[in-house]
C-alpha atoms as a PDB file:
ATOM      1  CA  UNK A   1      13.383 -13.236 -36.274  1.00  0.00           C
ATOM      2  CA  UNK A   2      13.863 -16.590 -33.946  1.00  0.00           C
ATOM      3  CA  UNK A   3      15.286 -16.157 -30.517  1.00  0.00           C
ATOM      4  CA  UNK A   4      19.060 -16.845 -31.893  1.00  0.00           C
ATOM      5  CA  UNK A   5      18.615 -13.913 -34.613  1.00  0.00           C
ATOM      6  CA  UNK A   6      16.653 -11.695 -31.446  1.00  0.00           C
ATOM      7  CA  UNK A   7      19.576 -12.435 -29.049  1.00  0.00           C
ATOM      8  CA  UNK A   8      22.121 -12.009 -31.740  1.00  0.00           C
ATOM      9  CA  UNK A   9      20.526  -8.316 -32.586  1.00  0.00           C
ATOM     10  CA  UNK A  10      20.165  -7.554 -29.146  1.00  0.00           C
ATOM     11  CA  UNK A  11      23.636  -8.363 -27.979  1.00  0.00           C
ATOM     12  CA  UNK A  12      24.661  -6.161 -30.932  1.00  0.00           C
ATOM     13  CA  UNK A  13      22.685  -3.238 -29.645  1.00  0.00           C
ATOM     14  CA  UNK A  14      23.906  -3.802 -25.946  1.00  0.00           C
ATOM     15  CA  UNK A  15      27.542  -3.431 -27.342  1.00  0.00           C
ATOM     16  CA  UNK A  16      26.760  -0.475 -29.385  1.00  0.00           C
ATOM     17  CA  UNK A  17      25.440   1.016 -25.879  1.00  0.00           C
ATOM     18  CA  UNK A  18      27.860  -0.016 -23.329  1.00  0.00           C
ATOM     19  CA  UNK A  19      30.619   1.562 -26.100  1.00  0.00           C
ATOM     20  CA  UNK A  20      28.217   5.456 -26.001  1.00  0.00           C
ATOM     21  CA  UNK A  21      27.360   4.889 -29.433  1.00  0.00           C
ATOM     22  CA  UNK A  22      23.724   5.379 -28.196  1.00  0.00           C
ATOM     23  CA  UNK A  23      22.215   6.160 -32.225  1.00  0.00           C
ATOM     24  CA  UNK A  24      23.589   3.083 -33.071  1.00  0.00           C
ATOM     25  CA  UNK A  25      22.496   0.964 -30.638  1.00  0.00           C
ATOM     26  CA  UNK A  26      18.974   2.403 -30.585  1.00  0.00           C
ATOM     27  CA  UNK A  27      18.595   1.760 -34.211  1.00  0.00           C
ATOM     28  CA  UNK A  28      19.539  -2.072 -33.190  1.00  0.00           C
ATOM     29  CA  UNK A  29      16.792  -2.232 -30.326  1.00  0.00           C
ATOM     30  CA  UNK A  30      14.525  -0.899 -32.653  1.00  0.00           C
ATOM     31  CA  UNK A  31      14.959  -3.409 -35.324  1.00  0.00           C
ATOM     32  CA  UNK A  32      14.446  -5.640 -32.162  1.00  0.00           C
ATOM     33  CA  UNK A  33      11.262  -4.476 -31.249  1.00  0.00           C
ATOM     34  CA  UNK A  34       9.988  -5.211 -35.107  1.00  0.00           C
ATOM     35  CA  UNK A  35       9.706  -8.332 -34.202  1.00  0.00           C
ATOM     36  CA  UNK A  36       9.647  -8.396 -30.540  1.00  0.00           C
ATOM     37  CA  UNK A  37       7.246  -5.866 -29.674  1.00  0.00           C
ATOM     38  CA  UNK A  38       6.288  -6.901 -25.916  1.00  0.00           C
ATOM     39  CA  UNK A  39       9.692  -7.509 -24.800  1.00  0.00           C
ATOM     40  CA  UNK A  40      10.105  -4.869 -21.725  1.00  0.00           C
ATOM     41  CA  UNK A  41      13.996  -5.184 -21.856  1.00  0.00           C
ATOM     42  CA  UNK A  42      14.230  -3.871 -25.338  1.00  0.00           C
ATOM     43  CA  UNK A  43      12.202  -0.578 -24.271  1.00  0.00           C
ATOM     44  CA  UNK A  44      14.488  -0.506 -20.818  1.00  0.00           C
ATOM     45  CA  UNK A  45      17.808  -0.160 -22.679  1.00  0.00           C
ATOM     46  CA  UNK A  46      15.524   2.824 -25.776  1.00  0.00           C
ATOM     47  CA  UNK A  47      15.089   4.385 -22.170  1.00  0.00           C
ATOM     48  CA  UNK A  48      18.413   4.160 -21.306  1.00  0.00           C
ATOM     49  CA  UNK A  49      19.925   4.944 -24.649  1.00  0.00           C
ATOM     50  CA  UNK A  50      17.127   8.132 -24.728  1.00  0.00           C
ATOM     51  CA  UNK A  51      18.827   9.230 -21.303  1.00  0.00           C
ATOM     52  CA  UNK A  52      22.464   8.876 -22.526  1.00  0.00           C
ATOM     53  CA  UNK A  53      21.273  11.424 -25.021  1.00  0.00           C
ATOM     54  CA  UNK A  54      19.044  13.492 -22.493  1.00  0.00           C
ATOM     55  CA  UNK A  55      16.278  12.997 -24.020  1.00  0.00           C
ATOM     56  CA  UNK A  56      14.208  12.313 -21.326  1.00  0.00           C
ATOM     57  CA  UNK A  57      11.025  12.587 -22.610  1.00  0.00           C
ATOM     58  CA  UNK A  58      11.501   9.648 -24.994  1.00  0.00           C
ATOM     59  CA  UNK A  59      13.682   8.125 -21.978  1.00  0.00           C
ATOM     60  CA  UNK A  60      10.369   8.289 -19.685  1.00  0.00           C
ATOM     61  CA  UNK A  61       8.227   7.030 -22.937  1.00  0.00           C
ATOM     62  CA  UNK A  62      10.227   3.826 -23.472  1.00  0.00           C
ATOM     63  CA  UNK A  63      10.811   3.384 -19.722  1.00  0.00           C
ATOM     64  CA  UNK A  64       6.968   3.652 -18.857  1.00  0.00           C
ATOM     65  CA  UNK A  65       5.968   0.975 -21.784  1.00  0.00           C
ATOM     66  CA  UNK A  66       8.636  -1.164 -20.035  1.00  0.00           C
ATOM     67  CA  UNK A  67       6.420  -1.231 -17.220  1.00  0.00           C
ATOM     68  CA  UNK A  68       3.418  -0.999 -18.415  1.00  0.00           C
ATOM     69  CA  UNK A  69       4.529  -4.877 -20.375  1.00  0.00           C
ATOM     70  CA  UNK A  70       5.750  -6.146 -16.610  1.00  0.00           C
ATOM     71  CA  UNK A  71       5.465  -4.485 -13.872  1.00  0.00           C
ATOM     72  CA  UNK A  72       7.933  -6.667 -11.701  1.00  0.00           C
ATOM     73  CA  UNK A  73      10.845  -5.641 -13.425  1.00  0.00           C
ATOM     74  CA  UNK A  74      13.039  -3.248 -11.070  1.00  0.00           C
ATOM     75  CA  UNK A  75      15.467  -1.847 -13.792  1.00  0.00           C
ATOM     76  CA  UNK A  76      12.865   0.671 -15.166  1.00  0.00           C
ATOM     77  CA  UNK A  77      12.396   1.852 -12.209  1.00  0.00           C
ATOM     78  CA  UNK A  78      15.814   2.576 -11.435  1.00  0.00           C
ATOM     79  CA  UNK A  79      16.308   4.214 -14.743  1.00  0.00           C
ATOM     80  CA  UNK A  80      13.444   6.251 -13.957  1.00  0.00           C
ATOM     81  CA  UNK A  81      14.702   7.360 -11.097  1.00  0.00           C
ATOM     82  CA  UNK A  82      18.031   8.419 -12.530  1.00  0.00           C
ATOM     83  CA  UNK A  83      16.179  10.797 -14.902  1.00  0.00           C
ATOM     84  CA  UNK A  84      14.284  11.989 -11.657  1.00  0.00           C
ATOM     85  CA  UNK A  85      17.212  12.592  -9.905  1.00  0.00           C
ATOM     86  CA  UNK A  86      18.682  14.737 -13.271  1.00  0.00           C
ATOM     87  CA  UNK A  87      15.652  16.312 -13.002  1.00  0.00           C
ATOM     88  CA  UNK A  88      15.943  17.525  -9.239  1.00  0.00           C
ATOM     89  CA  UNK A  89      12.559  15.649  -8.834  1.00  0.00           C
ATOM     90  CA  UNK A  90      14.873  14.181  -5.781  1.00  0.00           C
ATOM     91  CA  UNK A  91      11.860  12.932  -3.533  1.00  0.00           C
ATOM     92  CA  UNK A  92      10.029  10.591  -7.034  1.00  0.00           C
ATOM     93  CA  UNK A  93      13.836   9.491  -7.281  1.00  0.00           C
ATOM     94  CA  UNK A  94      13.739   7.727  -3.745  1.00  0.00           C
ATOM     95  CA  UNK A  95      10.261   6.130  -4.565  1.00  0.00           C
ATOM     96  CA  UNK A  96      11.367   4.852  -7.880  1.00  0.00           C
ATOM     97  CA  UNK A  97      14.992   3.403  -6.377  1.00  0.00           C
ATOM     98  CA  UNK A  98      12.955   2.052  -3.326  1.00  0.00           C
ATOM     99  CA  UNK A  99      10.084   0.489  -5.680  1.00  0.00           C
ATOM    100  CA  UNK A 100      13.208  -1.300  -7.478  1.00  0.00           C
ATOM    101  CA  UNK A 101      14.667  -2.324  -4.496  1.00  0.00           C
ATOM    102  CA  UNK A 102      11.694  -4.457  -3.169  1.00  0.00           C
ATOM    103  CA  UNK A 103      11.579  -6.198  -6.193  1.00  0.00           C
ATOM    104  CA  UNK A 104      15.048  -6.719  -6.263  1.00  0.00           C
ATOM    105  CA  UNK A 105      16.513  -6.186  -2.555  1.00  0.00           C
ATOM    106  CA  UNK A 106      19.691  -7.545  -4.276  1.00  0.00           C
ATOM    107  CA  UNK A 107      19.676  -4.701  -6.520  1.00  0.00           C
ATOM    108  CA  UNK A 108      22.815  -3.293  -6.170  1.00  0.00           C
ATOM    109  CA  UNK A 109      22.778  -0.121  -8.148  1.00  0.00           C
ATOM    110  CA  UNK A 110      19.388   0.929  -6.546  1.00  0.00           C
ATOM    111  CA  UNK A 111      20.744   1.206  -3.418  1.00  0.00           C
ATOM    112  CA  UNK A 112      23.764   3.477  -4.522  1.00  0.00           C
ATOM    113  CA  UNK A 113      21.672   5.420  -6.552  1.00  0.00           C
ATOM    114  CA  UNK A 114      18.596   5.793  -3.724  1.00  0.00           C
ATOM    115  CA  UNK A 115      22.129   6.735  -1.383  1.00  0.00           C
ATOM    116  CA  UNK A 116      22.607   9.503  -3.645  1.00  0.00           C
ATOM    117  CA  UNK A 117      19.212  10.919  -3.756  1.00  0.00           C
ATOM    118  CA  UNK A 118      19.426  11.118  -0.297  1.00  0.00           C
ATOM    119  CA  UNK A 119      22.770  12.906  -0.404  1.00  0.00           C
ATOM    120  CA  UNK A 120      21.239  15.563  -2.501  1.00  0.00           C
ATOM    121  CA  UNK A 121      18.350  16.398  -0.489  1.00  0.00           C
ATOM    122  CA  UNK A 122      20.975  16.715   2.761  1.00  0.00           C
ATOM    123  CA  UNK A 123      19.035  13.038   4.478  1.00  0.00           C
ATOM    124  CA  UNK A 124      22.810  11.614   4.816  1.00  0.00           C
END
């Protein structure tokens, strides 16, 4: 697969998620990661697709080998700290948002998300 055919596949598979048809599009992301296997964005948006589901072990899975390929890349984090937050695990929510948020300060759902987890534990 050359970068047209990956970004191509990958657009395909974004669709398929922004539209909820999260089998779909993480049968697409897999056929990505065939042939792409270190690129973190492709586990990011399994994570996110695994979440839709609420399947949040696999979410965490895919979301931890996102960071374990780059480690300066906020959106895991903030996808981990949704699941957190699902989870009640309210206080590892506000450590994941903030760990997005300074490598992104511009990050834009972080901060609504970290203003939620503060909601719920009563800090706002």
């Amino acid at each position: 697969m050359d970068k047209k055919e990956y970004k191509i596949n990958f657009e395909r598979a974004e669709s398929y998620l922004k539209k909820g048809n999260f089998n779909q599009a993480i049968r697409e992301f897999e056929v990505v990661l065939e042939k792409w296997p270190d690129d973190p964005r492709c586990y990011n948006k399994l994570g996110v697709c695994y979440a839709s589901l609420r399947d949040f072990v696999k979410a965490k899975s895919y979301l931890e080998k996102a960071l374990a390929l780059d480690l300066k890349y906020p959106e895991p984090y903030n996808n981990l700290g949704n699941i957190c937050l699902e989870e009640k695990e309210y206080e590892k929510s506000i450590e994941l948002y903030k760990k997005a948020l300074e490598l992104n300060p511009d990050y834009a759902a972080a901060y609504s998300n970290l203003g939620l987890a503060y909601k719920r534990i009563k800090r706002i």
